[in-house]
PDB file of N, CA and C in Angstrom:
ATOM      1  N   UNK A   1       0.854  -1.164   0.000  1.00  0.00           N
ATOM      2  CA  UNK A   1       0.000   0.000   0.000  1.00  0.00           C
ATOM      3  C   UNK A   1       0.903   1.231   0.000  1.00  0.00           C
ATOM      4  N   UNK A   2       0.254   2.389  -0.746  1.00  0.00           N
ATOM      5  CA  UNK A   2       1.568   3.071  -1.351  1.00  0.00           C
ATOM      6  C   UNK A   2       0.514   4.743  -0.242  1.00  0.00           C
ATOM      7  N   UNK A   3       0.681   5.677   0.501  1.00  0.00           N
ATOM      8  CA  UNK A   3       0.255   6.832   1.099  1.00  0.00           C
ATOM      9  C   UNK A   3       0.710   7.927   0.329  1.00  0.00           C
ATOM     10  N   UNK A   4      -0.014   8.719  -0.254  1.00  0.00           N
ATOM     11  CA  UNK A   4       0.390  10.265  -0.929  1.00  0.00           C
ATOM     12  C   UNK A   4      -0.230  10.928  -0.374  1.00  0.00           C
ATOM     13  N   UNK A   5       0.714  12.024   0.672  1.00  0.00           N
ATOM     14  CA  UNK A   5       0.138  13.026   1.187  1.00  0.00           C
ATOM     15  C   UNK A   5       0.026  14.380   0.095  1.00  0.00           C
ATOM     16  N   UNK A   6      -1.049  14.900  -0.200  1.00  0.00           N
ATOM     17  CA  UNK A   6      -1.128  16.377  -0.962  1.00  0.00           C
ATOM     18  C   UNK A   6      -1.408  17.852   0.210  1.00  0.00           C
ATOM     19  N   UNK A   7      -0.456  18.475   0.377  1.00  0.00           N
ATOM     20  CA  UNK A   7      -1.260  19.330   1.312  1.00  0.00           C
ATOM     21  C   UNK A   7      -1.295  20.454   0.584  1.00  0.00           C
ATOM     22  N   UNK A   8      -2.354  21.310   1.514  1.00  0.00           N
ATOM     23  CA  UNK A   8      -3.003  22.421   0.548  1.00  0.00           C
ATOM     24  C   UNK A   8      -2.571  23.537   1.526  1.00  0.00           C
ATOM     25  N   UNK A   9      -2.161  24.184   0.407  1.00  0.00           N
ATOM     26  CA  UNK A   9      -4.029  24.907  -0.543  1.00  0.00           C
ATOM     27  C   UNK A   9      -2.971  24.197  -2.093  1.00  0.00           C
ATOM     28  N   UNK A  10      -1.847  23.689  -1.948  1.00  0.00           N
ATOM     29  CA  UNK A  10      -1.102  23.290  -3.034  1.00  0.00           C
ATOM     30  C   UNK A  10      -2.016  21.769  -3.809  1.00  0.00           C
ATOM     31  N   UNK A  11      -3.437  21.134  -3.575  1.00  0.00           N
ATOM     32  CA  UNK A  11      -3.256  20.157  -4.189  1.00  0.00           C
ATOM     33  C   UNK A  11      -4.621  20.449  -5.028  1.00  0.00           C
ATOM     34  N   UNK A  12      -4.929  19.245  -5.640  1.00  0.00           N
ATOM     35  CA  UNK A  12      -6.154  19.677  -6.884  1.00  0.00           C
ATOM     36  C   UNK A  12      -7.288  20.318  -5.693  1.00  0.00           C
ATOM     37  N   UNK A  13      -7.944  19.933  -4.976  1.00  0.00           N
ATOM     38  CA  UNK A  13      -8.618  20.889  -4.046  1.00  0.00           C
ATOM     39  C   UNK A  13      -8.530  21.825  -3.517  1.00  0.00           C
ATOM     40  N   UNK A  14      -7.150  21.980  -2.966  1.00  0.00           N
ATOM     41  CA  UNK A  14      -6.848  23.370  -1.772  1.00  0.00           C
ATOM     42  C   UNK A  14      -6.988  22.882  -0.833  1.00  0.00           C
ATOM     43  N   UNK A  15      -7.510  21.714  -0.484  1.00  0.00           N
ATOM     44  CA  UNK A  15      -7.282  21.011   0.963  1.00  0.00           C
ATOM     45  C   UNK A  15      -5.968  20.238   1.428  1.00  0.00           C
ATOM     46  N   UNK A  16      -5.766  19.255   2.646  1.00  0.00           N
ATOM     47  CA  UNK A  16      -4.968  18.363   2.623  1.00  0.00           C
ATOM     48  C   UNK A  16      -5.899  16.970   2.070  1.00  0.00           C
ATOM     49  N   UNK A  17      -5.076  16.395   1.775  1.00  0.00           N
ATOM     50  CA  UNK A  17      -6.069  14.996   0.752  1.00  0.00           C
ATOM     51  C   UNK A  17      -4.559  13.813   1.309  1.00  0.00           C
ATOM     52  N   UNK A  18      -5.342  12.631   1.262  1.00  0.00           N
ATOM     53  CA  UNK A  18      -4.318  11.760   1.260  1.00  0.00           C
ATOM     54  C   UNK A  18      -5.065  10.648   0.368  1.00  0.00           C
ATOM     55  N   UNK A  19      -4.252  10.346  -0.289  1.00  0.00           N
ATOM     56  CA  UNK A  19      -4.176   9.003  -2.082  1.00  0.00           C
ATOM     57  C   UNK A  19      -3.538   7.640  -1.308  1.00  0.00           C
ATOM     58  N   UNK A  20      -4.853   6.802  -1.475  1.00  0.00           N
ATOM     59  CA  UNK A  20      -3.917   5.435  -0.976  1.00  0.00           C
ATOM     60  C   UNK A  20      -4.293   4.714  -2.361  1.00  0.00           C
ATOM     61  N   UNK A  21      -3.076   3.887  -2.546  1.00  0.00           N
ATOM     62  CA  UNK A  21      -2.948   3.030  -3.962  1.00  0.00           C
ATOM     63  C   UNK A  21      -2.560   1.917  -3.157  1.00  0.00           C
ATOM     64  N   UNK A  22      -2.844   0.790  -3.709  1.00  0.00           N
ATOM     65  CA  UNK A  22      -2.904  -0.516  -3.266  1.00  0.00           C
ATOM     66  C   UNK A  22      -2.562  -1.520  -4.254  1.00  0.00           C
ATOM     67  N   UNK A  23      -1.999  -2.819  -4.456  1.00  0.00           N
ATOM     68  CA  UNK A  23      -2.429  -3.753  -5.180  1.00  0.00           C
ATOM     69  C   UNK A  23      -3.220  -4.468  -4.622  1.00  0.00           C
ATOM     70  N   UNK A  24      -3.504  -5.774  -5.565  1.00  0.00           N
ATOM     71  CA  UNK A  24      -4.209  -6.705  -5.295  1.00  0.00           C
ATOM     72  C   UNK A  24      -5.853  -6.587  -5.815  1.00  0.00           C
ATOM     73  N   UNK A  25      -6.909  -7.596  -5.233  1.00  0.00           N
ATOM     74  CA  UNK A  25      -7.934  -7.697  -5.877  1.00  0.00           C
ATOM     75  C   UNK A  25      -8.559  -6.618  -5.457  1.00  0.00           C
ATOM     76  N   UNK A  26     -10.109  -6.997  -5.630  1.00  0.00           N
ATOM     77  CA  UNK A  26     -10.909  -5.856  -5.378  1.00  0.00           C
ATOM     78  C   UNK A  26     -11.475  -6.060  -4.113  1.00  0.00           C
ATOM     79  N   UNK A  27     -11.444  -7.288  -3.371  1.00  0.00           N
ATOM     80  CA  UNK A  27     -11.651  -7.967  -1.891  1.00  0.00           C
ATOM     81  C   UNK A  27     -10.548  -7.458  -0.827  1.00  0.00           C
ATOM     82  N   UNK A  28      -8.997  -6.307  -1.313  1.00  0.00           N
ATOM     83  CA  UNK A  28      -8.193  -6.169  -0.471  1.00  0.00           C
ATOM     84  C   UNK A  28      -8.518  -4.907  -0.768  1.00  0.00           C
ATOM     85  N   UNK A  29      -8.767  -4.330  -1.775  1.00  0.00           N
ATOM     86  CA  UNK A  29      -9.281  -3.250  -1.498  1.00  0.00           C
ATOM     87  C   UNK A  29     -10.628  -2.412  -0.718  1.00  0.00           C
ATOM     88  N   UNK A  30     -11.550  -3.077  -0.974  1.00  0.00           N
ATOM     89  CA  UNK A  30     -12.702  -2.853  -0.278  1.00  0.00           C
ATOM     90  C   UNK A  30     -12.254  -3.487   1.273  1.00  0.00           C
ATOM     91  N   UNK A  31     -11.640  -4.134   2.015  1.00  0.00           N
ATOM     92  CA  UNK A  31     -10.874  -4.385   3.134  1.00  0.00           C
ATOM     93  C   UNK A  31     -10.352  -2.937   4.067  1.00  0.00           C
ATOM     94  N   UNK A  32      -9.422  -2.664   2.603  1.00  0.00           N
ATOM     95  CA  UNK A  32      -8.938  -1.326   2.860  1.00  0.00           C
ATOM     96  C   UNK A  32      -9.805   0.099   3.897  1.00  0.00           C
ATOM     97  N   UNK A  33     -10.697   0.135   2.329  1.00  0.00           N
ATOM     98  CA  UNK A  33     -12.133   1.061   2.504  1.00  0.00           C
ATOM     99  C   UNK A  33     -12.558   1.047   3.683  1.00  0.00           C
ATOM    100  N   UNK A  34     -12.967  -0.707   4.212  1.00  0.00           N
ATOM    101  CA  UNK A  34     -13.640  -0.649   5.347  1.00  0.00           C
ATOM    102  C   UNK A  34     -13.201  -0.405   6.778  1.00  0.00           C
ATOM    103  N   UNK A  35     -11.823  -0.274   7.031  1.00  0.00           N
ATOM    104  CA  UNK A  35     -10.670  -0.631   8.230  1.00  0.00           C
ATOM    105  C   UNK A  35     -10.844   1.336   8.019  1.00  0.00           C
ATOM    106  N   UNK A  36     -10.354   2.440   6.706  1.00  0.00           N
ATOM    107  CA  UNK A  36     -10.367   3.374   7.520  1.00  0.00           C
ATOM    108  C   UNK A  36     -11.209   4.165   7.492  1.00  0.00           C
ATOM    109  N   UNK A  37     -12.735   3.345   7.046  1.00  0.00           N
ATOM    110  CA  UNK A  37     -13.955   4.227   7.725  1.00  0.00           C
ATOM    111  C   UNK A  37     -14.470   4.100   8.573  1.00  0.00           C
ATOM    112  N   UNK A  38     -14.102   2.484   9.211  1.00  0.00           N
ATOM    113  CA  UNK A  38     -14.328   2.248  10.622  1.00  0.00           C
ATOM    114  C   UNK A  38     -13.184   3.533  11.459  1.00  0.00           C
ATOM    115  N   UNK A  39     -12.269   4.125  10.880  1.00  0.00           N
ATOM    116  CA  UNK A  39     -11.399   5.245  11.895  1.00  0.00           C
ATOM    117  C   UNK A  39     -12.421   6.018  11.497  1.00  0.00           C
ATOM    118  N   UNK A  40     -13.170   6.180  10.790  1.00  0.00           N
ATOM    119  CA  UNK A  40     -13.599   7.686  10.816  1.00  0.00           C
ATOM    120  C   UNK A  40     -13.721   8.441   9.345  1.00  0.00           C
ATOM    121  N   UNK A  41     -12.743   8.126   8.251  1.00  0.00           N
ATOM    122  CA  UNK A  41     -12.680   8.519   7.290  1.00  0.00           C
ATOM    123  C   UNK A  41     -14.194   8.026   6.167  1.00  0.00           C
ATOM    124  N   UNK A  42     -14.117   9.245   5.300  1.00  0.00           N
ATOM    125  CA  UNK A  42     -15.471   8.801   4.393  1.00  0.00           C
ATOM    126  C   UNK A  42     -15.766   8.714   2.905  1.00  0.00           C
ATOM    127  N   UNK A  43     -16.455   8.549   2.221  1.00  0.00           N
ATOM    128  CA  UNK A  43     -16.089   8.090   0.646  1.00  0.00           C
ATOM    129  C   UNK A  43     -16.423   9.673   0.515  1.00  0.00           C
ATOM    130  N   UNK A  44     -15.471   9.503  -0.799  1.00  0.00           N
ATOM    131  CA  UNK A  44     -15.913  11.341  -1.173  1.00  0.00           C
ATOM    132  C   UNK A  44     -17.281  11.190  -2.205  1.00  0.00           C
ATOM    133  N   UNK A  45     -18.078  12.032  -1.881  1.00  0.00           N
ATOM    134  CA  UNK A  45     -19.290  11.892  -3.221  1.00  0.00           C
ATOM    135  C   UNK A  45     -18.994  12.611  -4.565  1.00  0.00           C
ATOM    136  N   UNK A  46     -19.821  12.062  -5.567  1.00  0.00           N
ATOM    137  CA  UNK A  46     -19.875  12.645  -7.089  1.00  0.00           C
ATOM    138  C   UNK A  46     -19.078  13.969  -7.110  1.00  0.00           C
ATOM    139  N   UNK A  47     -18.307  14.184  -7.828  1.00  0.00           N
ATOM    140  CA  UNK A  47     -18.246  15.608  -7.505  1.00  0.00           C
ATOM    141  C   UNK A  47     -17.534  16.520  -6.674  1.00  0.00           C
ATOM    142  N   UNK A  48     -17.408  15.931  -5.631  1.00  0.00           N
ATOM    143  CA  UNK A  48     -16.396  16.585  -4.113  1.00  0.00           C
ATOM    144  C   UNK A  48     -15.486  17.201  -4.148  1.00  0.00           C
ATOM    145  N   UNK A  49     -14.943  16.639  -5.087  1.00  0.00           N
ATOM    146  CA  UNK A  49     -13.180  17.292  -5.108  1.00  0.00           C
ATOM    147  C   UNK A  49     -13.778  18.170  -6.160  1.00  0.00           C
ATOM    148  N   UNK A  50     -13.842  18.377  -6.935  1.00  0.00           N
ATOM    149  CA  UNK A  50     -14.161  19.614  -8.273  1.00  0.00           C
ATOM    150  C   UNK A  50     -14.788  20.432  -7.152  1.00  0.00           C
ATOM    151  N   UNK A  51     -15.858  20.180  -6.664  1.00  0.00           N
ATOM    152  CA  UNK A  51     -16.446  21.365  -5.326  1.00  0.00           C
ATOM    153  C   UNK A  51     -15.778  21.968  -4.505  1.00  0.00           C
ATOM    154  N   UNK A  52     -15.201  21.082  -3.915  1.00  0.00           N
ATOM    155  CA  UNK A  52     -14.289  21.534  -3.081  1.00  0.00           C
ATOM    156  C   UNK A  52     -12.784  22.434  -3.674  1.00  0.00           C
ATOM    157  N   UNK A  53     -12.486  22.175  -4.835  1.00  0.00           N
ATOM    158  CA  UNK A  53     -11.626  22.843  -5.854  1.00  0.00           C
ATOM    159  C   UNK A  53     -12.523  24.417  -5.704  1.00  0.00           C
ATOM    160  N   UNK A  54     -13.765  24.438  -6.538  1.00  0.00           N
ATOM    161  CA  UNK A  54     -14.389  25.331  -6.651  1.00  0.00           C
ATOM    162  C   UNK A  54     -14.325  26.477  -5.501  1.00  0.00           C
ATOM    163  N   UNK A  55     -14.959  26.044  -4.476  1.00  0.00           N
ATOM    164  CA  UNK A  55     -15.443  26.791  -3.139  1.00  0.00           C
ATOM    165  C   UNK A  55     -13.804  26.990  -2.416  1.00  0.00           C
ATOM    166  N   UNK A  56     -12.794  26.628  -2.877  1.00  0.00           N
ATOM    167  CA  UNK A  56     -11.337  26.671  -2.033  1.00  0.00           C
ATOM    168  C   UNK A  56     -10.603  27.687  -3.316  1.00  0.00           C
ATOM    169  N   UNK A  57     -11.369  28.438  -4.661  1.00  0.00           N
ATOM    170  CA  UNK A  57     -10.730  29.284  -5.095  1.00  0.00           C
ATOM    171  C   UNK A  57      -9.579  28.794  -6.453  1.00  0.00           C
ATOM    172  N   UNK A  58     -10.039  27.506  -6.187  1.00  0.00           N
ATOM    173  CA  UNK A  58      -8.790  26.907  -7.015  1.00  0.00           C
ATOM    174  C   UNK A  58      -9.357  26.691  -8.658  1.00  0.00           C
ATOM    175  N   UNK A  59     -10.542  27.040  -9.125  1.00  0.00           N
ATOM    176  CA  UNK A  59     -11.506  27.129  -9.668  1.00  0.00           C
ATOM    177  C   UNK A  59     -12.442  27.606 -10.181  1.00  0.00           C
ATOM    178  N   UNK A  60     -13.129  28.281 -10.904  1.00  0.00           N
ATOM    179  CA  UNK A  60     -13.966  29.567 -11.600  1.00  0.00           C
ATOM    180  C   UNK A  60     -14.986  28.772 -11.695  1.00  0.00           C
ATOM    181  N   UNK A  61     -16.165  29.311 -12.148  1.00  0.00           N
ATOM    182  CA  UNK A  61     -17.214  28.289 -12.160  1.00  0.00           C
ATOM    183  C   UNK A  61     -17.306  27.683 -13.908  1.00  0.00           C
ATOM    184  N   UNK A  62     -16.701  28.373 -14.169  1.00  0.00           N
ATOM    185  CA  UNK A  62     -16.426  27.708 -15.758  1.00  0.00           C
ATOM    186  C   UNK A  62     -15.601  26.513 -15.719  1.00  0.00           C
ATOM    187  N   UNK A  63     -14.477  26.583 -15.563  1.00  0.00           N
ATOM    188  CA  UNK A  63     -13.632  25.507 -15.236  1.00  0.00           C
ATOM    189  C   UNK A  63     -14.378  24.246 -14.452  1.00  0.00           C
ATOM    190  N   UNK A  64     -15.229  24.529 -13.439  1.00  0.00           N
ATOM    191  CA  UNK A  64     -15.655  23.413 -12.609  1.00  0.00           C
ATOM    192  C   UNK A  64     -16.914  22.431 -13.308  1.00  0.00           C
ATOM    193  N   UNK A  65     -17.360  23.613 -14.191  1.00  0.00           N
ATOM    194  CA  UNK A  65     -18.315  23.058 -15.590  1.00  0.00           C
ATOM    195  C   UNK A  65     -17.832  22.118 -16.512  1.00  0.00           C
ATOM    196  N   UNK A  66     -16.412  22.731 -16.902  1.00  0.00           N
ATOM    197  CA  UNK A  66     -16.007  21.832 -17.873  1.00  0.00           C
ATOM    198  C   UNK A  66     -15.197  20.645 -17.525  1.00  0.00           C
ATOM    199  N   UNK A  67     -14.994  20.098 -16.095  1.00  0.00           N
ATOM    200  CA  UNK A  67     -14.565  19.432 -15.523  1.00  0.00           C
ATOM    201  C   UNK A  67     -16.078  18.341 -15.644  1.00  0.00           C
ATOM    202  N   UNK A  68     -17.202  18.749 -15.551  1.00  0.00           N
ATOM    203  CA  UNK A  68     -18.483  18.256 -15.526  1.00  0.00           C
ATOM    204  C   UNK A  68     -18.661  17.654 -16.650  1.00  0.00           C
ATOM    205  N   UNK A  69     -18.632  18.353 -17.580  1.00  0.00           N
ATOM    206  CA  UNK A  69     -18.908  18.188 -18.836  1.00  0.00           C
ATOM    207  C   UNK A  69     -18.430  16.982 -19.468  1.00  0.00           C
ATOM    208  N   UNK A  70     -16.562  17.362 -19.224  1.00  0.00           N
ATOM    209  CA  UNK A  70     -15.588  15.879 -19.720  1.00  0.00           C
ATOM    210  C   UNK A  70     -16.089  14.853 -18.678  1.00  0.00           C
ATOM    211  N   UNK A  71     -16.350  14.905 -18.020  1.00  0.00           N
ATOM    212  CA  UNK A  71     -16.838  13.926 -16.755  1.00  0.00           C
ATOM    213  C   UNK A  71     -17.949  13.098 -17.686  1.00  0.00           C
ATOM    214  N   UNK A  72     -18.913  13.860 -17.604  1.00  0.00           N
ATOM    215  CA  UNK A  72     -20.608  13.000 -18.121  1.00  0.00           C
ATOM    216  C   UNK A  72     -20.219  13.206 -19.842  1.00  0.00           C
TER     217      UNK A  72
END
């Protein structure tokens, strides 16, 4: 399991964010998931990070559109 800390206001959000990469199946991953939301941590929803980009300045509302756009 590989930890990337991003801290902000330097990362695609403007927040601090941390990236966990993993191998293995999709049974060690969802393992993963579940061990650190039992700490507390939570899935990000649709969207979150572009929002959170947005509302942290890092972002125009055009840009956060066309982030939408290539998305759907």
């Amino acid at each position: 399991m590989l930890l990337t800390i991003f801290k902000g206001p330097h990362s695609y959000t403007g927040d601090d964010v941390v990236e966990i990469s993993c191998h293995g199946s999709v049974y060690i991953q969802q393992k993963i998931i579940e061990l650190i939301v039992e700490q507390g941590a939570r899935l990000a929803k649709p969207g979150e990070f572009t929002l959170r980009a947005f509302l942290n300045g890092k972002f125009d509302l055009s840009q956060a559109e066309a982030v939408a756009d290539l998305i759907a």
